[in-house]
Protein backbone atom coordinates (compact mmCIF):
# COMPACT_ATOMS: atom_id res chain seq x y z
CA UNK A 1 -1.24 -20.66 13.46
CA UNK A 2 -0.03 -22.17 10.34
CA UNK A 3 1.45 -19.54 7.43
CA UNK A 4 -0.68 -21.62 4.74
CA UNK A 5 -4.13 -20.92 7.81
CA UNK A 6 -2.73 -16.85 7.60
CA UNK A 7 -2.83 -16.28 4.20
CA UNK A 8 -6.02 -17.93 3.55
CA UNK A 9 -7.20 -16.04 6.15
CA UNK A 10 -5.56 -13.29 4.55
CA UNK A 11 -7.21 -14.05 1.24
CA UNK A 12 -10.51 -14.24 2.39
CA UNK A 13 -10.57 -10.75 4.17
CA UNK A 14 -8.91 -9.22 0.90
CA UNK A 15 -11.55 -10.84 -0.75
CA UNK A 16 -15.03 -9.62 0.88
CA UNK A 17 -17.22 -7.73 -0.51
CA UNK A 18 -15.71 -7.97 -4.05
CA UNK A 19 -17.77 -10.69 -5.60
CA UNK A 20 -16.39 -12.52 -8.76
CA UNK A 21 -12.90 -10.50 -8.19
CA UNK A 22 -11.23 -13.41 -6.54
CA UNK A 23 -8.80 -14.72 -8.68
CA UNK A 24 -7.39 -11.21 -9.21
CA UNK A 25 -6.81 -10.61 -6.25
CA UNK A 26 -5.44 -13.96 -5.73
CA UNK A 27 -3.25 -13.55 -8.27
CA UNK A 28 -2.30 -9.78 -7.59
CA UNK A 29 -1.05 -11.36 -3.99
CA UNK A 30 0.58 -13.86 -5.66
CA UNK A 31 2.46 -11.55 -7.81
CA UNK A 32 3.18 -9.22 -4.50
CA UNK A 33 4.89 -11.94 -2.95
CA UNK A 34 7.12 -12.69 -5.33
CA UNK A 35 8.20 -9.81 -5.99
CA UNK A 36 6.67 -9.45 -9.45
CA UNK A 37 4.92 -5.94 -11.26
CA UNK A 38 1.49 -6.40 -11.56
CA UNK A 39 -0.69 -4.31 -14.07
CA UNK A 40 -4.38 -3.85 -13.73
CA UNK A 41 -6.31 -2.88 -16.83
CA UNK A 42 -10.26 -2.70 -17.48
CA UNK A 43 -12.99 -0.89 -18.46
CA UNK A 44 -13.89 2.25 -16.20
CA UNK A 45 -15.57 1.47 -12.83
CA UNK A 46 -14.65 -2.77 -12.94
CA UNK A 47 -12.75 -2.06 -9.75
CA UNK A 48 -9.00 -2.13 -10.67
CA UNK A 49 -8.49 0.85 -7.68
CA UNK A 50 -10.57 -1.11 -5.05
CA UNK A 51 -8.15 -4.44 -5.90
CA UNK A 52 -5.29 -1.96 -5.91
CA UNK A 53 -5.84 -0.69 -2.72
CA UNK A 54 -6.65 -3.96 -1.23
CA UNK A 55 -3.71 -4.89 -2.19
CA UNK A 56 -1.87 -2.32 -1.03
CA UNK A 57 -3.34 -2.30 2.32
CA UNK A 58 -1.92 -5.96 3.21
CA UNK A 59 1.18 -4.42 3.06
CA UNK A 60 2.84 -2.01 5.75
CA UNK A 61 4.93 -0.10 3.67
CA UNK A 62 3.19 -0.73 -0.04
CA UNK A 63 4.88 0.95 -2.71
CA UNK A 64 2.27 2.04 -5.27
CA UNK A 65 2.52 3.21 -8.87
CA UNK A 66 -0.39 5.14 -10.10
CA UNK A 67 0.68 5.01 -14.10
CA UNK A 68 -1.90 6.43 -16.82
CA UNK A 69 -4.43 8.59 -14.04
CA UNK A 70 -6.09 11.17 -15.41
């Protein structure tokens, strides 16, 4: 299997069930790759935790920084 077949595959698992959230997450893995900080803002309940998590969960040892929880 190709590494451009797993990551699509990838993608599209981190993807389900989170309709019109795919470009975030997109770019949130793009971002995790790399290397980058990503920071998720929104209104309450637009799922930044459920992206975070997802996220987080492609990722054996994820390090996660919960910044501004109440």
């Amino acid at each position: 299997m190709t590494l451009t077949k797993r990551i699509s595959e990838l993608l599209s698992a981190l993807c389900n069930g989170i309709p019109e959230r795919e470009s975030c997450i997109q770019l949130g893995f793009l971002a995790t790759v790399t290397g980058a900080p990503i920071y998720i803002f929104g209104r309450s309940g637009s799922g930044k935790s459920l992206i975070a998590n997802r996220l987080a969960s492609s990722y054996k040892s994820a390090r996660v920084l919960n910044v501004g929880r109440r």
